[in-house]
C-alpha atoms as a PDB file:
ATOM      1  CA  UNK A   1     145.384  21.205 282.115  1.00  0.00           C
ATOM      2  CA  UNK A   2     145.394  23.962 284.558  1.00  0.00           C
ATOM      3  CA  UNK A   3     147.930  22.445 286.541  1.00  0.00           C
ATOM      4  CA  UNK A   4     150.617  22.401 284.214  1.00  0.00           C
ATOM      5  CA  UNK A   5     151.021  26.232 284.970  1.00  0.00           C
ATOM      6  CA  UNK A   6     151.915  28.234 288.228  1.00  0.00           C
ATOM      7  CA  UNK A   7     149.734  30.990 288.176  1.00  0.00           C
ATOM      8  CA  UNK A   8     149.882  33.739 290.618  1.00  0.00           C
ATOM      9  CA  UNK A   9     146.410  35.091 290.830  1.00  0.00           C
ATOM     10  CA  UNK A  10     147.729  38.779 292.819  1.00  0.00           C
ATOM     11  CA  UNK A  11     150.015  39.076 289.882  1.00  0.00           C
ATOM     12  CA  UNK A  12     147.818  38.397 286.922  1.00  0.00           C
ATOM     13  CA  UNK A  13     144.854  40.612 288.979  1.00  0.00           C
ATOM     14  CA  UNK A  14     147.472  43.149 289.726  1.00  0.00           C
ATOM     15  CA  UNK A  15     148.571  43.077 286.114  1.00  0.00           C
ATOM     16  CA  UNK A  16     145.149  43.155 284.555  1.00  0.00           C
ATOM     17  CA  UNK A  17     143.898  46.548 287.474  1.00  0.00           C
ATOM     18  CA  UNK A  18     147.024  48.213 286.071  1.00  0.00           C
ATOM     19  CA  UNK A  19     145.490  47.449 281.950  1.00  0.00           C
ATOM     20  CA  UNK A  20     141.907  48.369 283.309  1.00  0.00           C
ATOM     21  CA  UNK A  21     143.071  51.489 284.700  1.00  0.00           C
ATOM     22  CA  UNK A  22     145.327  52.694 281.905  1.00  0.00           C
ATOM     23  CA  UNK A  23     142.485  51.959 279.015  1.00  0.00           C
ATOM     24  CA  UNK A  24     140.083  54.569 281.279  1.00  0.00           C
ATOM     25  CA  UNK A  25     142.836  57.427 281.422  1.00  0.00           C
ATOM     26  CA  UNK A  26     143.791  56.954 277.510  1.00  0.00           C
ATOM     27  CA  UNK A  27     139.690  57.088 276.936  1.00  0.00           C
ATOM     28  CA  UNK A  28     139.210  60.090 279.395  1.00  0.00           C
ATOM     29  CA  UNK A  29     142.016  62.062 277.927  1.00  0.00           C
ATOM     30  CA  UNK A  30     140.395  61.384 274.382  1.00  0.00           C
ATOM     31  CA  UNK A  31     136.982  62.560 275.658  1.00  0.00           C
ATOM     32  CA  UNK A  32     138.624  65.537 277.298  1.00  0.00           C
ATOM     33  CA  UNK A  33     140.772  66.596 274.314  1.00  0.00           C
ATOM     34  CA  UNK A  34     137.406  66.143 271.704  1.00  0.00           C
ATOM     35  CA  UNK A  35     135.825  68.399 274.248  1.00  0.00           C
ATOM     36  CA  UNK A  36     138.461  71.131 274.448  1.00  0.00           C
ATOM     37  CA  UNK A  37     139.174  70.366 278.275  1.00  0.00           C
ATOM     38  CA  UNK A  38     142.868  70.342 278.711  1.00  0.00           C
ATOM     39  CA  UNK A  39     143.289  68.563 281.824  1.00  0.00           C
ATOM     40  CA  UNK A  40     144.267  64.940 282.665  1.00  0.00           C
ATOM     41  CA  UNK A  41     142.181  62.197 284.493  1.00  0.00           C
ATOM     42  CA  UNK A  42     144.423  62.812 287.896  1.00  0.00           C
ATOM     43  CA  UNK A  43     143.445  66.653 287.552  1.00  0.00           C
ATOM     44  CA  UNK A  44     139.373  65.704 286.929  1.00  0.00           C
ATOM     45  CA  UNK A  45     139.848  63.426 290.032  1.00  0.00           C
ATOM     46  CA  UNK A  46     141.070  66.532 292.087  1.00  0.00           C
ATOM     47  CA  UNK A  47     138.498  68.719 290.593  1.00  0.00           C
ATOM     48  CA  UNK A  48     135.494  66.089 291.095  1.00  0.00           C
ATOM     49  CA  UNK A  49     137.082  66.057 294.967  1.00  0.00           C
ATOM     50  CA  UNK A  50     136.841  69.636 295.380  1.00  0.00           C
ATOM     51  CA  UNK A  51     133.466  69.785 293.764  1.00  0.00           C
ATOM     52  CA  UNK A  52     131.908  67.653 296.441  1.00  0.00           C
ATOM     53  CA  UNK A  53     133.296  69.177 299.138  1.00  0.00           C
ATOM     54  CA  UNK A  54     134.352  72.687 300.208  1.00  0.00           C
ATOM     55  CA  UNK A  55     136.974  74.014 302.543  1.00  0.00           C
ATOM     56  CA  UNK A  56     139.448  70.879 301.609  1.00  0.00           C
ATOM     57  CA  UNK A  57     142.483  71.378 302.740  1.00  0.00           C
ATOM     58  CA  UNK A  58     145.753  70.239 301.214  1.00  0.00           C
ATOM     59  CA  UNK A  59     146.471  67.084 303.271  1.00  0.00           C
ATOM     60  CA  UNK A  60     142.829  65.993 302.657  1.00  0.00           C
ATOM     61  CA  UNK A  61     142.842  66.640 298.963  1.00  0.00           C
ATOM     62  CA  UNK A  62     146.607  64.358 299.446  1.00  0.00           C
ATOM     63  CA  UNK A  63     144.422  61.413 300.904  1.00  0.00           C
ATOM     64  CA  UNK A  64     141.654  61.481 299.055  1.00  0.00           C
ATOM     65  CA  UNK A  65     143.422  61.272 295.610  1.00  0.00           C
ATOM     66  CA  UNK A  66     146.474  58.911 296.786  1.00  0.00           C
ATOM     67  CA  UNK A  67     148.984  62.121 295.886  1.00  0.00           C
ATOM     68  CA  UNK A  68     152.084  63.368 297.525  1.00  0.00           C
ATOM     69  CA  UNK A  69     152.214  67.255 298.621  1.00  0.00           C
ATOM     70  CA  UNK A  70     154.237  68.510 296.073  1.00  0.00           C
ATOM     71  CA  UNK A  71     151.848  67.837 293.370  1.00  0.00           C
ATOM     72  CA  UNK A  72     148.666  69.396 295.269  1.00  0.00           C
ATOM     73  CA  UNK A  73     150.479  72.357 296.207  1.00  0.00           C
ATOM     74  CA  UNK A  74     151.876  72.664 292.208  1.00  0.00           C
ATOM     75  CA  UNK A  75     148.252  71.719 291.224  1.00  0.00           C
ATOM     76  CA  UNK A  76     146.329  74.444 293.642  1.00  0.00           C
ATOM     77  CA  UNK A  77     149.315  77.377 292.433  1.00  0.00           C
ATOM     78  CA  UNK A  78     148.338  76.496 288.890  1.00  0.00           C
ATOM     79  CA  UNK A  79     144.053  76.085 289.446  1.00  0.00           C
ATOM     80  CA  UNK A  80     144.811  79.470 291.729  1.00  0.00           C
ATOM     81  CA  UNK A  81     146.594  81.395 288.722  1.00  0.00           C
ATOM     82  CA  UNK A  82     143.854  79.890 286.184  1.00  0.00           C
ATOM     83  CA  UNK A  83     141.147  80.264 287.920  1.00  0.00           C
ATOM     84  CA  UNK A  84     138.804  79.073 285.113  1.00  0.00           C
ATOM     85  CA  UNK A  85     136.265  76.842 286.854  1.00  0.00           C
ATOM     86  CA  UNK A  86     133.608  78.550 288.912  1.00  0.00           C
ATOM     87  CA  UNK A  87     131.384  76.067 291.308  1.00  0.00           C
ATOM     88  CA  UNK A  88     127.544  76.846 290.748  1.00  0.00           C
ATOM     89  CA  UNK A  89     124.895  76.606 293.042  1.00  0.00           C
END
């Protein structure tokens, strides 16, 4: 039965990651929004990145979150000017 269909098993897994990944964002914006955070899953990856390790620089923060330079340097200007998160020890 199987047979009678051509499946491409990198484009069905490809296809189902990109489902998998867009049903956690829609659920972690939810929780965030219900809990007054107003901040998207690719910030709370950034700040998770920055919470485990200090002294990050720009490029690293880049790698480590699969972002171009332009949006870490817009996101660091705007977590610079906010300032609302404080790291405690």
């Amino acid at each position: 039965m199987i047979e009678q269909f051509n499946f491409d098993i990198r484009l069905i897994f490809a296809i189902l990651n990109g489902k998998v990944s867009a049903a956690i964002n829609r659920k972690l914006s939810r929780n965030f929004r219900q809990n007054g955070l107003e901040i998207t899953p690719e910030q709370w990856t950034v700040l998770i990145f920055l919470w485990e390790k200090d002294g990050v620089t720009q490029q690293e923060l880049c790698n480590a979150t699969f972002k171009q330079d332009k949006y870490a340097a817009e996101y660091a200007a705007k977590r610079r000017s906010v300032k609302s998160t404080k790291k405690e020890d």
